[in-house]
Protein backbone atom coordinates (compact mmCIF):
# COMPACT_ATOMS: atom_id res chain seq x y z
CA UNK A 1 2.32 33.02 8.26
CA UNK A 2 5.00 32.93 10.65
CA UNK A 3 5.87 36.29 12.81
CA UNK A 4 8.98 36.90 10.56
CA UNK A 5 6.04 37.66 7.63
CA UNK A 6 7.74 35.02 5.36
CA UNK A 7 5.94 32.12 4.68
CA UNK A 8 7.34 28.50 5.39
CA UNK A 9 8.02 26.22 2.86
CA UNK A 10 7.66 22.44 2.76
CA UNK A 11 10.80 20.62 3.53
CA UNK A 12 12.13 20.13 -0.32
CA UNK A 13 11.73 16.01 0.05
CA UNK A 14 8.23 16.67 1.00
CA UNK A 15 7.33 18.39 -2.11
CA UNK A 16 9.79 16.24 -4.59
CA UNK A 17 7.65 13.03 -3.41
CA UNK A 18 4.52 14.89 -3.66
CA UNK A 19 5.59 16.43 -7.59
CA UNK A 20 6.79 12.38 -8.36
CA UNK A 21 3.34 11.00 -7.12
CA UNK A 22 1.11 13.19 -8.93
CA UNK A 23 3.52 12.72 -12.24
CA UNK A 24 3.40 8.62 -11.57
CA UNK A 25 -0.34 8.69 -11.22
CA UNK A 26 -0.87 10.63 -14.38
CA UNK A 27 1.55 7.94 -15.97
CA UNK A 28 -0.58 5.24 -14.54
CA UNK A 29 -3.90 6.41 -15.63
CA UNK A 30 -2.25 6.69 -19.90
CA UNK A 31 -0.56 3.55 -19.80
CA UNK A 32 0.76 1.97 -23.23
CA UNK A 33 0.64 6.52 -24.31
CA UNK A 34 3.71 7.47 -25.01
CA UNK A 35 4.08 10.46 -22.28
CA UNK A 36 6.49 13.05 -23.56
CA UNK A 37 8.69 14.93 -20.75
CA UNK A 38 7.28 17.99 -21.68
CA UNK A 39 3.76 16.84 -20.17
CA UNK A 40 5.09 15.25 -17.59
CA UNK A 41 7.19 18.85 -16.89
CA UNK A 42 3.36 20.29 -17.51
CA UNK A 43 1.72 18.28 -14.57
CA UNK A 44 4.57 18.65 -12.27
CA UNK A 45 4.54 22.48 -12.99
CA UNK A 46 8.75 22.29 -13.45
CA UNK A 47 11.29 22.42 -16.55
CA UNK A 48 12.89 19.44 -16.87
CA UNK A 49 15.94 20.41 -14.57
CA UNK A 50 13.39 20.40 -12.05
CA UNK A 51 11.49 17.67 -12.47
CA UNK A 52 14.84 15.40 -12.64
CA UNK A 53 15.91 17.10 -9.62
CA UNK A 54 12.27 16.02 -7.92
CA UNK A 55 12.64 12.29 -9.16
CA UNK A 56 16.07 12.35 -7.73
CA UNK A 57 15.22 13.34 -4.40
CA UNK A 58 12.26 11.15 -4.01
CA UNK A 59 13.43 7.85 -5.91
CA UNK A 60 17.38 8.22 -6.33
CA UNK A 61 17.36 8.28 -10.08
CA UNK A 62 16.24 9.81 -12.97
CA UNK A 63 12.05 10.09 -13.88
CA UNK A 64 12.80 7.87 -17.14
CA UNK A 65 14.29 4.83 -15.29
CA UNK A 66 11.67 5.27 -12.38
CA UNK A 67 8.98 5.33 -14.23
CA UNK A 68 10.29 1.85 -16.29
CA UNK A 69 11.31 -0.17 -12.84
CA UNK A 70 7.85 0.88 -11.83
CA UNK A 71 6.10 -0.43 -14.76
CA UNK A 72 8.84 -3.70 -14.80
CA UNK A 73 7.52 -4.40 -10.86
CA UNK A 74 4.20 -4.51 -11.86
CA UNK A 75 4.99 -7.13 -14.66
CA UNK A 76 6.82 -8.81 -12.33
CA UNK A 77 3.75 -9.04 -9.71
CA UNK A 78 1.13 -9.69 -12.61
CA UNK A 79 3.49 -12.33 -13.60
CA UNK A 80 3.77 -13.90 -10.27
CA UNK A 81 0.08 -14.05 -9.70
CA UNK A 82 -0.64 -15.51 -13.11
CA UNK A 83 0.35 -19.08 -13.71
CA UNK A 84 1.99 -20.05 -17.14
CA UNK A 85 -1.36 -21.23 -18.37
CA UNK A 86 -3.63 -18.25 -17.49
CA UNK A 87 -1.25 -15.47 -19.24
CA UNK A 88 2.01 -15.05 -21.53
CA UNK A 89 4.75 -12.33 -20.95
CA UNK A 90 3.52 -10.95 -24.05
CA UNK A 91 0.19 -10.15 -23.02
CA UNK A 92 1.25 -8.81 -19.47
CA UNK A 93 4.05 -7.03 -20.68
CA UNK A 94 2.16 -5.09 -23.77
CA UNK A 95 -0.26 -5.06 -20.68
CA UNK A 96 1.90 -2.49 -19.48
CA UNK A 97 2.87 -0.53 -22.48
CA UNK A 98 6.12 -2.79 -23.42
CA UNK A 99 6.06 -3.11 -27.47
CA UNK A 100 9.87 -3.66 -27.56
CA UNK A 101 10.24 -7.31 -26.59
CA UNK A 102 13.61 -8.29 -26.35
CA UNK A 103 14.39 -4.86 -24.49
CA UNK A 104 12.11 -5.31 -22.13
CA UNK A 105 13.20 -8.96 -21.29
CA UNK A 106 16.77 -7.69 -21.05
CA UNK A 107 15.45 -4.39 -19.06
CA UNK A 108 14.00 -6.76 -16.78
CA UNK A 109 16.31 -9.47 -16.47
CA UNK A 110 18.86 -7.12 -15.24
CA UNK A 111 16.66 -5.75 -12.72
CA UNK A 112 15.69 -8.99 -11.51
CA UNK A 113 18.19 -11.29 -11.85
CA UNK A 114 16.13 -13.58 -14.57
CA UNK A 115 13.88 -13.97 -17.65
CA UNK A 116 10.18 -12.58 -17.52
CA UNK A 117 9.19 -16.45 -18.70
CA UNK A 118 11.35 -17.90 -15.33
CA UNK A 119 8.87 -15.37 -13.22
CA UNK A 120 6.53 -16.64 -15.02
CA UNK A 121 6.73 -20.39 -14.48
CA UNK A 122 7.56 -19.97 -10.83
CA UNK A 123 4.33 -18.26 -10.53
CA UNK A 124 3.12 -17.63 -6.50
CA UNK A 125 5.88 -19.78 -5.43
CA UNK A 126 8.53 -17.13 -5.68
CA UNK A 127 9.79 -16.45 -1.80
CA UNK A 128 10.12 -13.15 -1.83
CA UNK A 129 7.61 -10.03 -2.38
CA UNK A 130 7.34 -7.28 -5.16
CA UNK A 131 9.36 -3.91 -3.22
CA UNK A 132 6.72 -1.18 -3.15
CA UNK A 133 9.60 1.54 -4.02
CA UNK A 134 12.16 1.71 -6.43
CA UNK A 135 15.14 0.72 -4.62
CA UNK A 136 17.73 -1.79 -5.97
CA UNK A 137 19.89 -2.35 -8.81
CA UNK A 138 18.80 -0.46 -12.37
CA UNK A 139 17.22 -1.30 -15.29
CA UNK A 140 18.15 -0.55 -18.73
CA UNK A 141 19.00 2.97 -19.19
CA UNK A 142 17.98 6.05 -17.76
């Protein structure tokens, strides 16, 4: 404790990315379970004001569309490691708990810039690498 006799707090960033982790890993380890925000307000240890507030400190937007560009990148890096006759979009993208279809192809399309089958058939020849973060244009809605 420091000779004021308050204790120090983390810098608020510090603990927003460390609330967001711990939320995304519980998200990763139920995949294709619907998560409702209460949990995910029950392992963060916030109300919903503040675990908005964390995801928008540590990732810029909102936990919903966080949480879905993560789970669209890793479709997108499944689908570039797969070729066309090893997997379908289908089976990658229920893979990752995507029942709706034609929402996710549009989700991801306008992330991306083109159709989960394109990704697909380019395979390990796409140029450029799957961003680690969440930065970049939006998908869907929040």
């Amino acid at each position: 404790m420091p000779s004021d006799g308050y204790p120090r707090r983390r810098p608020r960033a510090t603990r927003s990315a460390e609330i967001v982790e711990r939320v995304e890993a519980h998200v990763q380890a139920h995949l294709g379970a619907r998560i409702p925000l209460a949990r995910l307000c029950a392992v963060a240890g916030l109300s919903e004001r503040g675990l908005r507030n964390a995801f928008y400190d540590a990732r810029g937007m909102s936990p919903r569309r966080s949480l879905l560009e993560r789970r669209l990148h890793t479709v997108r890096f499944a689908l570039r490691q797969a070729g066309a006759s090893e997997t379908t979009v289908t089976a990658v993208a229920t893979g990752q708990g995507f029942y709706e279809l034609g929402r996710f192809a549009g989700a991801y399309k306008g992330l991306f810039g083109e159709t989960p089958s394109e990704t697909l058939r380019r395979g390990c020849s796409a140029e450029t690498p799957v961003p680690a973060t969440n930065e970049g244009k939006h998908a869907g809605t929040n």
